[in-house]
N, C-alpha and C. Protein backbone atom coordinates (compact mmCIF):
# COMPACT_ATOMS: atom_id res chain seq x y z
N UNK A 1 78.39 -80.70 -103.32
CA UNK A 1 79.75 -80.28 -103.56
C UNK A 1 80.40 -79.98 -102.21
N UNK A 2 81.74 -80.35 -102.24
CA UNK A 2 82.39 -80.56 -101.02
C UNK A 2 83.44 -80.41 -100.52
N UNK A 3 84.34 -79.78 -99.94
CA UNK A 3 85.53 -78.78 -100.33
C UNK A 3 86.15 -78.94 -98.80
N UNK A 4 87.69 -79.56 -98.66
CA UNK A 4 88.38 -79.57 -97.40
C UNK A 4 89.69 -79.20 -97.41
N UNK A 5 90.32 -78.35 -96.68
CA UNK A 5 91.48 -78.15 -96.88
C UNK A 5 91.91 -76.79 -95.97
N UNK A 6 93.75 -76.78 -96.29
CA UNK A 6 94.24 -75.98 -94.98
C UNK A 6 93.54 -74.35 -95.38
N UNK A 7 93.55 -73.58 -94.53
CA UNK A 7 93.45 -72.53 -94.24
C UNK A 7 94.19 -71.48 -94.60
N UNK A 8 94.48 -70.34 -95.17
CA UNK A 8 95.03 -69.25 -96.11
C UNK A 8 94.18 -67.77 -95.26
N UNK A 9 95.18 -67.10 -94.03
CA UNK A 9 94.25 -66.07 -93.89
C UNK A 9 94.53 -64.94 -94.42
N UNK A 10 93.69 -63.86 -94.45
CA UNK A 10 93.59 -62.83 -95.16
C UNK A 10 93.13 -61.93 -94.34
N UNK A 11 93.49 -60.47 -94.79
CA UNK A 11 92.72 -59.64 -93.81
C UNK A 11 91.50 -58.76 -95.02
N UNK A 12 91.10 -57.55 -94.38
CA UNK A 12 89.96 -56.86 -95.00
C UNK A 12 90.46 -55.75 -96.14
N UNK A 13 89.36 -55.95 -97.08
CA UNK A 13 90.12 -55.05 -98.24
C UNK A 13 91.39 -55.58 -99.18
N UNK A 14 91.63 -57.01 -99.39
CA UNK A 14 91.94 -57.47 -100.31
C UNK A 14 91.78 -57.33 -101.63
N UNK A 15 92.75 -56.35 -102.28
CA UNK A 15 92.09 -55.75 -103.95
C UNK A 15 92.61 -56.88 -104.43
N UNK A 16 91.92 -56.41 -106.21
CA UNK A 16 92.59 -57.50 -107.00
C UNK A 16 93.63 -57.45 -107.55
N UNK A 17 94.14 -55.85 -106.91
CA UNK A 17 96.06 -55.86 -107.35
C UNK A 17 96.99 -56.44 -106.26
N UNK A 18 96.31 -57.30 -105.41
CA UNK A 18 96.65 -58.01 -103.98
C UNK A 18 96.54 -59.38 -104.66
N UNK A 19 95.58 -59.76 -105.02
CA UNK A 19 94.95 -60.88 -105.81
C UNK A 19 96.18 -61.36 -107.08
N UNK A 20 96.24 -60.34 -107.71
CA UNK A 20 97.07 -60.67 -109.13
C UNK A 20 97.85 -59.71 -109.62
N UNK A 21 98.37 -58.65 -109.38
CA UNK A 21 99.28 -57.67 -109.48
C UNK A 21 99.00 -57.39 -111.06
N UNK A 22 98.73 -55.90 -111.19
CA UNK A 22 98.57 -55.44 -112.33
C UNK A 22 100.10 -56.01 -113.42
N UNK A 23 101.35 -56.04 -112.87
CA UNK A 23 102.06 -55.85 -113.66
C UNK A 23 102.23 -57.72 -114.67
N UNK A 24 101.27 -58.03 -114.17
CA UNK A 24 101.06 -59.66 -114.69
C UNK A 24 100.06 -59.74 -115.90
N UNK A 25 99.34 -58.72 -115.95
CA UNK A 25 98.20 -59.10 -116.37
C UNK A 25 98.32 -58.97 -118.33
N UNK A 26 99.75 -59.33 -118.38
CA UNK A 26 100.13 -59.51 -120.12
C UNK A 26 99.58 -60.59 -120.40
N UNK A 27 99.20 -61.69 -119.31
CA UNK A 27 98.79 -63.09 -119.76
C UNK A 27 97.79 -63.38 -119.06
N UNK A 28 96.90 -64.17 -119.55
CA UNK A 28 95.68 -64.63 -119.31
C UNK A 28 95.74 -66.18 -119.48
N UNK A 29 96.67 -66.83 -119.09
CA UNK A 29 97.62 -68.09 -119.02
C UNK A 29 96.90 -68.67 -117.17
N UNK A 30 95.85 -69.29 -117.47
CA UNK A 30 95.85 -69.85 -115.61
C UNK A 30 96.78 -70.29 -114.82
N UNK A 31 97.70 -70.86 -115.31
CA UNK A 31 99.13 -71.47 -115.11
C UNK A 31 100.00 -69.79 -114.62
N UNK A 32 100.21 -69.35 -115.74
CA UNK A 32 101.22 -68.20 -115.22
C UNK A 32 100.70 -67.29 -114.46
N UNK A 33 99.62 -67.04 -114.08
CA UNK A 33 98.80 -65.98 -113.26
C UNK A 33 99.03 -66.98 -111.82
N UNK A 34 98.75 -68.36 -111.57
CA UNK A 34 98.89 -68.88 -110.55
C UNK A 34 100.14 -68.84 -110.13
N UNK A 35 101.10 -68.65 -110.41
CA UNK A 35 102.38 -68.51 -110.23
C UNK A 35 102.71 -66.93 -109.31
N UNK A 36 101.74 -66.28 -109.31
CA UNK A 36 102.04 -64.64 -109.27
C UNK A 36 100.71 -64.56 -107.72
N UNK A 37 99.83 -65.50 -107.77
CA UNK A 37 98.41 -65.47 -106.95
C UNK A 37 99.12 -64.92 -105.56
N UNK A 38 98.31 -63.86 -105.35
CA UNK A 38 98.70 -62.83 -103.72
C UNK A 38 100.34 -62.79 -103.44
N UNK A 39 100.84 -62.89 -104.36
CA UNK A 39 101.89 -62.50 -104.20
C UNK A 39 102.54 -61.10 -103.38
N UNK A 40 101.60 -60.32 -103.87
CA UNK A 40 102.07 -58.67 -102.67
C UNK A 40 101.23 -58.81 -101.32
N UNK A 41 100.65 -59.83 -101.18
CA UNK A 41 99.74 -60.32 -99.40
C UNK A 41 100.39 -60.80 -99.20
N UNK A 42 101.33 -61.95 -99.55
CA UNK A 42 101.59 -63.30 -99.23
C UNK A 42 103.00 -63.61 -100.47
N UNK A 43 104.40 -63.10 -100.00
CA UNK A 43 104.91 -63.83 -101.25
C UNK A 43 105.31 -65.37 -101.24
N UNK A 44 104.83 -65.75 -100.19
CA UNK A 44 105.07 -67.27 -100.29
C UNK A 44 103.87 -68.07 -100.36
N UNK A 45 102.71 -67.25 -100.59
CA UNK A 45 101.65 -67.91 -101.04
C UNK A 45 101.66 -69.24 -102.64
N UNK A 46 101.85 -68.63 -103.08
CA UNK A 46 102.01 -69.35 -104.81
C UNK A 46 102.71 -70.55 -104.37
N UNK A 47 103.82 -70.54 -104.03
CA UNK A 47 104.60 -71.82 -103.74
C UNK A 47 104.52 -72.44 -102.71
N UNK A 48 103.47 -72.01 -101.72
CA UNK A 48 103.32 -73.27 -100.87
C UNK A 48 101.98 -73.59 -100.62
N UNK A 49 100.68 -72.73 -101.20
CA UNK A 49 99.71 -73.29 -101.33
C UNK A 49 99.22 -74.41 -101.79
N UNK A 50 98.46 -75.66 -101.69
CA UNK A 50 98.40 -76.46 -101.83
C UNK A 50 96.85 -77.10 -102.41
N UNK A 51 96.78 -77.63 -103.77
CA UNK A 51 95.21 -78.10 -104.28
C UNK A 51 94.66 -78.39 -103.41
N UNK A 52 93.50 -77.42 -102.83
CA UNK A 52 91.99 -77.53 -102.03
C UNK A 52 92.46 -76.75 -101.02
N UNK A 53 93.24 -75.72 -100.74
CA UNK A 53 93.20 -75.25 -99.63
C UNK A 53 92.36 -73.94 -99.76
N UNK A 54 91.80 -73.38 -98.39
CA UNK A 54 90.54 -72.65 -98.65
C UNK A 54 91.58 -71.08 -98.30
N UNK A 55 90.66 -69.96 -99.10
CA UNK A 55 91.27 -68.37 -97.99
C UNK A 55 89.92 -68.22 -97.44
N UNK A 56 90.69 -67.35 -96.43
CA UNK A 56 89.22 -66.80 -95.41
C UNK A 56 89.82 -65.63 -95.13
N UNK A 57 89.33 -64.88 -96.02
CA UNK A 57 89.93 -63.04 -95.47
C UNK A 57 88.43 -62.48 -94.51
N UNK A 58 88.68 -61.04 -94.34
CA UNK A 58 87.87 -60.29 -93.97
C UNK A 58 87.12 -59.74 -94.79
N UNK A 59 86.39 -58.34 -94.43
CA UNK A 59 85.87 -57.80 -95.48
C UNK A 59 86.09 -57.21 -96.93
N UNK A 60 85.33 -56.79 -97.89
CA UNK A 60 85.16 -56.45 -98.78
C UNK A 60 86.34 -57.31 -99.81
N UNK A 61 86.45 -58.55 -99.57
CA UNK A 61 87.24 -59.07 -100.52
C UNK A 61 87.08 -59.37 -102.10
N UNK A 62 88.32 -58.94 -102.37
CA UNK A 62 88.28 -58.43 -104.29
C UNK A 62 87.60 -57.43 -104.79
N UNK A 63 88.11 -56.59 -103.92
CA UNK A 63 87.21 -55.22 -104.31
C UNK A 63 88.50 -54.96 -104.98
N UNK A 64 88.46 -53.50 -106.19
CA UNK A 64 89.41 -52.81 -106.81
C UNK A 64 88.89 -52.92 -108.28
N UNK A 65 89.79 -53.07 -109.02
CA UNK A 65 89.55 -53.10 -110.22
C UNK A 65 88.98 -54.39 -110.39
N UNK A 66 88.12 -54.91 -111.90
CA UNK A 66 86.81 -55.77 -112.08
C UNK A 66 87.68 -56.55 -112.92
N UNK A 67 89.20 -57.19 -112.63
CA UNK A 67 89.69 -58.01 -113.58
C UNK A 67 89.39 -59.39 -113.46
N UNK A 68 88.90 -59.97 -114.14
CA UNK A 68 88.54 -61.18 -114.10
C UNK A 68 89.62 -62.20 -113.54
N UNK A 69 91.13 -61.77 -114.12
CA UNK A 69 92.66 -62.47 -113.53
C UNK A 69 92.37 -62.83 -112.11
N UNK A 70 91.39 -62.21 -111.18
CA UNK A 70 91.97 -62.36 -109.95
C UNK A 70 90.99 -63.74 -109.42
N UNK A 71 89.81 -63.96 -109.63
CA UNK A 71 89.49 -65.42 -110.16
C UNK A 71 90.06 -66.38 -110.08
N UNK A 72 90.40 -66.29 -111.54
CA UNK A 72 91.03 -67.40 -112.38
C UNK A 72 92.61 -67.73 -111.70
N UNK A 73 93.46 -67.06 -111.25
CA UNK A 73 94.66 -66.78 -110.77
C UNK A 73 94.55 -67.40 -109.57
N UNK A 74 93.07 -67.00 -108.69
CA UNK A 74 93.18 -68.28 -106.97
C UNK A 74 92.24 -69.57 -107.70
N UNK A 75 91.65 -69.48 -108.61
CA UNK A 75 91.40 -70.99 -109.13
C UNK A 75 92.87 -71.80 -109.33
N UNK A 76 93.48 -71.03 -110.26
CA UNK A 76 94.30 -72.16 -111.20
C UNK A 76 96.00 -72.46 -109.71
N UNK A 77 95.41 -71.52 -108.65
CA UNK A 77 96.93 -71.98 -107.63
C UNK A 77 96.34 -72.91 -106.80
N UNK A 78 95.01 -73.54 -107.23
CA UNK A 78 94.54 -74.60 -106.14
C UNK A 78 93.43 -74.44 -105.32
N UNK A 79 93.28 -73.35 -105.18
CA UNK A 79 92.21 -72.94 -104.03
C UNK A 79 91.29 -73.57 -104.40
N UNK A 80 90.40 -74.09 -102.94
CA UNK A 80 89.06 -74.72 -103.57
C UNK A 80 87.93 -73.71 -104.11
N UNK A 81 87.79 -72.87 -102.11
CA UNK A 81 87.21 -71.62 -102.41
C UNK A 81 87.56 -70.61 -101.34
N UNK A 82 86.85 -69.54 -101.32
CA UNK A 82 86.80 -68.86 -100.91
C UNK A 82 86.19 -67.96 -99.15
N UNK A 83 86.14 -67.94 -98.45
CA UNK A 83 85.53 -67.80 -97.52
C UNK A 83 85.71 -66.30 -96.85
N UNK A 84 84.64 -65.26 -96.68
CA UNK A 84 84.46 -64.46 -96.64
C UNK A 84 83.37 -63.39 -95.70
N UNK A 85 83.43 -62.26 -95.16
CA UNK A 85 82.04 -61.74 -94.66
C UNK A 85 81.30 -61.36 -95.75
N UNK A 86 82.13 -60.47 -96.47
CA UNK A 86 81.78 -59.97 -97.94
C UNK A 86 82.44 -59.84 -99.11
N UNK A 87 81.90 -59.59 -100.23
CA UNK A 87 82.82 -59.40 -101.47
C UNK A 87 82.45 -57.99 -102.42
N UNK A 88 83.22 -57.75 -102.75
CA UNK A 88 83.29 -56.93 -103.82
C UNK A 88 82.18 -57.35 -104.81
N UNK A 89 81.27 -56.61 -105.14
CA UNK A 89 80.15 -57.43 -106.14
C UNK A 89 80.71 -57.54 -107.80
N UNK A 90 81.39 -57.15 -108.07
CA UNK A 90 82.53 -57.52 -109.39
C UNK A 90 82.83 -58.67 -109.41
N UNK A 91 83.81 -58.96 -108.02
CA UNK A 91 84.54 -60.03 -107.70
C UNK A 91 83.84 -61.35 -107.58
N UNK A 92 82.44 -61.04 -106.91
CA UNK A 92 81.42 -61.85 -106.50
C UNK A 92 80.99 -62.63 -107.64
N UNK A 93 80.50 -61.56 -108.95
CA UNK A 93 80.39 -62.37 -110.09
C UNK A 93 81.33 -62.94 -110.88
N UNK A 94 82.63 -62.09 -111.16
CA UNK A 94 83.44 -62.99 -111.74
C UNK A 94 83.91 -64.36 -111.00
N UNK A 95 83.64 -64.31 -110.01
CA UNK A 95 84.22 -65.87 -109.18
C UNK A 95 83.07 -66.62 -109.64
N UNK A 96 82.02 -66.57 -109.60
CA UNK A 96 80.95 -67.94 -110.12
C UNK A 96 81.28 -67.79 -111.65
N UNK A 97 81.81 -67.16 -112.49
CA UNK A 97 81.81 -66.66 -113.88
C UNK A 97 82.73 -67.66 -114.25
N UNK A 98 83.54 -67.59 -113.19
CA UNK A 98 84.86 -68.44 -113.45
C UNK A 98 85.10 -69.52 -113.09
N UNK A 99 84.15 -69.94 -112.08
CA UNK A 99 84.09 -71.38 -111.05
C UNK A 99 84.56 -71.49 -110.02
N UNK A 100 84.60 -70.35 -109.60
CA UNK A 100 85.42 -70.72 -108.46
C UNK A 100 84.16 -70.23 -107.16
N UNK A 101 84.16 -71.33 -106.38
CA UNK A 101 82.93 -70.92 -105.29
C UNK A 101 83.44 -70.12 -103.95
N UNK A 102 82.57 -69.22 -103.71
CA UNK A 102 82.78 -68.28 -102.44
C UNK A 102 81.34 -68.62 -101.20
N UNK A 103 82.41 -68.28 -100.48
CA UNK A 103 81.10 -68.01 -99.41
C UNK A 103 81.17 -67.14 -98.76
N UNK A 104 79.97 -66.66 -98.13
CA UNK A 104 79.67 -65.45 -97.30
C UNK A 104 80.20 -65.98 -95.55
N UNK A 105 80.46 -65.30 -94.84
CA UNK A 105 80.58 -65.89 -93.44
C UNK A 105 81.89 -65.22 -92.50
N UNK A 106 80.45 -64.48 -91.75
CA UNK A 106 81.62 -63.63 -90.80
C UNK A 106 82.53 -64.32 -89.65
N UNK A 107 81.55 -65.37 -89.06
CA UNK A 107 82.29 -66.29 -88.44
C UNK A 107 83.19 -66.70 -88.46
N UNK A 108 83.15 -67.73 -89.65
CA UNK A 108 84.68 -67.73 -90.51
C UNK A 108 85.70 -67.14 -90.36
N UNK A 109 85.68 -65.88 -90.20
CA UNK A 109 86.63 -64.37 -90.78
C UNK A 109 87.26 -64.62 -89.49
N UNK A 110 86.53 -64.74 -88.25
CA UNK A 110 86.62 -63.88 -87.07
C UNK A 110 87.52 -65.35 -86.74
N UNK A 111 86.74 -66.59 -86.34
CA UNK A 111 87.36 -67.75 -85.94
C UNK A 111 88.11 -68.37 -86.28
N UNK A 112 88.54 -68.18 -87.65
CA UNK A 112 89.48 -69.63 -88.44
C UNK A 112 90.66 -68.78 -88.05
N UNK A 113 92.11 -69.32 -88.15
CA UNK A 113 93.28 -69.14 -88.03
C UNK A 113 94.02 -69.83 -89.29
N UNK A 114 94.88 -69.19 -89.80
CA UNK A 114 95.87 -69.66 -90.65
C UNK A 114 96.57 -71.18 -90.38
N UNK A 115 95.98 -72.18 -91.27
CA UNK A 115 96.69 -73.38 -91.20
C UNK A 115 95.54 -74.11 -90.37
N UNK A 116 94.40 -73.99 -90.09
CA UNK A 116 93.45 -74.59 -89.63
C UNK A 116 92.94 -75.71 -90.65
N UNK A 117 92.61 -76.47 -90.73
CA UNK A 117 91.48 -77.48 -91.61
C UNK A 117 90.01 -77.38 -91.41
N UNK A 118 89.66 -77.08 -92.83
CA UNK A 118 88.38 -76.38 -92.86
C UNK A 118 87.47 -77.62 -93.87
N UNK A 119 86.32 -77.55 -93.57
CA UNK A 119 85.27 -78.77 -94.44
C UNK A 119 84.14 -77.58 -94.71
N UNK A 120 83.83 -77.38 -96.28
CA UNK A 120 83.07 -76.64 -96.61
C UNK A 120 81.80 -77.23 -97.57
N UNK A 121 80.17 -77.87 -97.06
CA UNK A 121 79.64 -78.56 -97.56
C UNK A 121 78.85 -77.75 -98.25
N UNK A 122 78.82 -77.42 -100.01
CA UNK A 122 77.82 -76.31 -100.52
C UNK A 122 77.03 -76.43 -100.58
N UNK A 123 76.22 -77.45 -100.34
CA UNK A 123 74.48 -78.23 -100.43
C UNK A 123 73.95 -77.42 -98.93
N UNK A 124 74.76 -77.40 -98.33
CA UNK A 124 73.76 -76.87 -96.75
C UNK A 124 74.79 -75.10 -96.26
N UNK A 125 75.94 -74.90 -96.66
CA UNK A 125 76.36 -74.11 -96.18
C UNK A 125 77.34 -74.19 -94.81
N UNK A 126 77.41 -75.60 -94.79
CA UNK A 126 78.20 -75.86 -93.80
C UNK A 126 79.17 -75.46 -93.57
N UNK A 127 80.18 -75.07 -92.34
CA UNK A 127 81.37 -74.61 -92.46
C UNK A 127 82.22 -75.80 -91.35
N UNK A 128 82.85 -76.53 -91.42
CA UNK A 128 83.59 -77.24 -90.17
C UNK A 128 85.14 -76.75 -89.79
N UNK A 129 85.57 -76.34 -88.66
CA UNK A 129 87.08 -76.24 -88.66
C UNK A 129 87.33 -77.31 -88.21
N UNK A 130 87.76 -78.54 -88.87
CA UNK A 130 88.04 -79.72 -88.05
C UNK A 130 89.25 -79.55 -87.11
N UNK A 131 90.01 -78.64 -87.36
CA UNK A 131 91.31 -78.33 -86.25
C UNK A 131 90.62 -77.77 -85.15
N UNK A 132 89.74 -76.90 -84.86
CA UNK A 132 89.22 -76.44 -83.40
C UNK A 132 87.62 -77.43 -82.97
N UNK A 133 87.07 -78.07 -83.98
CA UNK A 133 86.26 -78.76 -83.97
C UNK A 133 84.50 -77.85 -83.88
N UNK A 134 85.11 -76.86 -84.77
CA UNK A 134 83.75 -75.91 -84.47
C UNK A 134 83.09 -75.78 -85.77
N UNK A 135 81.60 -75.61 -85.72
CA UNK A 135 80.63 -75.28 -87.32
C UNK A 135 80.26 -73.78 -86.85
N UNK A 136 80.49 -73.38 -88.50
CA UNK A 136 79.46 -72.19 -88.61
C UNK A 136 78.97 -72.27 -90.08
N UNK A 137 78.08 -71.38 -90.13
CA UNK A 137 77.47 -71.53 -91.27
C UNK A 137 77.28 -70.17 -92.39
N UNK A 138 77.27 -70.64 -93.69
CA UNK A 138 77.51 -69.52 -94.65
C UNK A 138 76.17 -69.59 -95.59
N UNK A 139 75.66 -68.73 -96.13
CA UNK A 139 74.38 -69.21 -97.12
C UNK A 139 74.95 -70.07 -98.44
N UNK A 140 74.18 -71.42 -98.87
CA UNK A 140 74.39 -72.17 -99.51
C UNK A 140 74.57 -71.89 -100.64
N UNK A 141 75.69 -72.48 -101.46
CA UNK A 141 75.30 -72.02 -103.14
C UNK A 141 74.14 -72.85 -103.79
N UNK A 142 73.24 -71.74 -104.29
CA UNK A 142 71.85 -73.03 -105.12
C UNK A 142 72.77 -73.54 -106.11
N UNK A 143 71.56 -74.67 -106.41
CA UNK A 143 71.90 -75.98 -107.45
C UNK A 143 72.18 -75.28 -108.79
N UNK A 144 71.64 -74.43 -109.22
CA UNK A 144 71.86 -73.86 -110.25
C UNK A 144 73.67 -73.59 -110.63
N UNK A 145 73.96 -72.65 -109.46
CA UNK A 145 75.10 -72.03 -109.39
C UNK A 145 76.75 -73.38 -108.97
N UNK A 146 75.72 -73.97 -108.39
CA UNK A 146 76.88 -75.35 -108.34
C UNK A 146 77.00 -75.82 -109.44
N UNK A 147 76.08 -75.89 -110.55
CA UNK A 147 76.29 -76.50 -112.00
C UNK A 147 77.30 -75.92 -112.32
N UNK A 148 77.41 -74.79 -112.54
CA UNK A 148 78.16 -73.45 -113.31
C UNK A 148 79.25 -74.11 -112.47
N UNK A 149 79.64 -74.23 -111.19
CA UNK A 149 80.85 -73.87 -110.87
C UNK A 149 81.62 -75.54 -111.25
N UNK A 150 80.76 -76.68 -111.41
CA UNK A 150 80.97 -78.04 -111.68
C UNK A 150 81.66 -77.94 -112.86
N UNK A 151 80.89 -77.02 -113.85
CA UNK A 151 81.13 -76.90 -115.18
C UNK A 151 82.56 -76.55 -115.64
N UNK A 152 83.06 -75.58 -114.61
CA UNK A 152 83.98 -75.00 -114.55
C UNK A 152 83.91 -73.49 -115.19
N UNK A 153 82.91 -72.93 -114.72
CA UNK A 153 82.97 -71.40 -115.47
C UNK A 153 81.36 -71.53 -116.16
N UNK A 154 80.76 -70.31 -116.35
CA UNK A 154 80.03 -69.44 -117.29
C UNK A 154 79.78 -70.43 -118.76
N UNK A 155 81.31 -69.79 -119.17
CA UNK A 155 81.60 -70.25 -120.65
C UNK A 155 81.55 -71.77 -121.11
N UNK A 156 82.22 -72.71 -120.13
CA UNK A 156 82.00 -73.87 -120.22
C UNK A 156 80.68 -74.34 -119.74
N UNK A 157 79.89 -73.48 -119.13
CA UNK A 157 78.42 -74.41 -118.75
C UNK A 157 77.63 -73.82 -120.13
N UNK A 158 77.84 -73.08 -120.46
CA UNK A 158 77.43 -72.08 -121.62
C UNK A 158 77.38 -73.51 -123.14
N UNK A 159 78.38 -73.46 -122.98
CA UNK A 159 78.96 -74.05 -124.16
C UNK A 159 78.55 -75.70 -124.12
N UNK A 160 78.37 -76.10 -122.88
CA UNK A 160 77.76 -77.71 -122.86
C UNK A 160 76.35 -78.08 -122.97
N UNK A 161 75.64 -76.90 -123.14
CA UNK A 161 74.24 -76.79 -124.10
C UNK A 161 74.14 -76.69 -125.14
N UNK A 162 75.50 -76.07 -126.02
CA UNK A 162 75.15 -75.63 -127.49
C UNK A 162 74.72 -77.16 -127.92
């Protein structure tokens, strides 16, 4: 699995009322939650993010409240994934829950710049900024967990066994 695209930075302590703003959360609509995605970080995030582009915040990202919206909300605005030192362990599971892949990687945090082009290979953990021409590396997602996220979620890998 294989993931390229512009760059989205973030800083440390990204909640998930940063993520998806409580006052949204009447709908559970992937569509209308993507419409609203980091909107109080970023209000021009939603409308100019673009399918496959990656974030790379700092620490403890998606920490706050354990809403699953905040997920599903940077899935459904495009994001491929995620790139990170750490996560919120809530956040951590609802993102594979939901399909959406993260990675660990302080490097990342420290080196990438907003609007960079990033190549993220999940079989090895690769990280490429093809704009500065530099690798670092993040721990790989196992094969297991790439199913789930192929599947698109938990529920749908769940459900393609019944």
């Amino acid at each position: 699995m294989k993931f390229k695209g512009k760059v989205w930075k973030f800083g440390k302590n990204i909640d998930t009322d940063l993520i998806i703003p409580a006052r949204y959360l009447n709908t559970s609509d992937p569509d209308e939650l993507a419409k609203h995605c980091m909107e109080d970080a970023d209000p021009e995030f939603a409308s100019k993010v673009q399918p496959g582009d990656i974030i790379v915040a700092d620490t403890n990202f998606g920490c706050g409240s354990s809403r699953e919206h905040a997920p599903i909300a940077i899935k459904a605005a495009g994001v491929a994934c995620v790139i990170a030192p750490s996560f919120a362990r809530i956040f951590y599971r609802n993102a594979f829950n939901m399909g959406l892949p993260i990675f660990e990687c302080r490097e990342a945090a420290e080196a990438f710049e907003q609007g960079d082009v990033v190549e993220v290979d999940a079989d090895t953990g690769t990280i490429t900024n093809t704009t500065k021409g530099t690798t670092v590396h993040a721990q790989p997602i196992p094969e297991f967990m790439q199913e789930l996220i192929a599947d698109g979620g938990l529920i749908p890998h769940v459900m393609k066994s019944v």
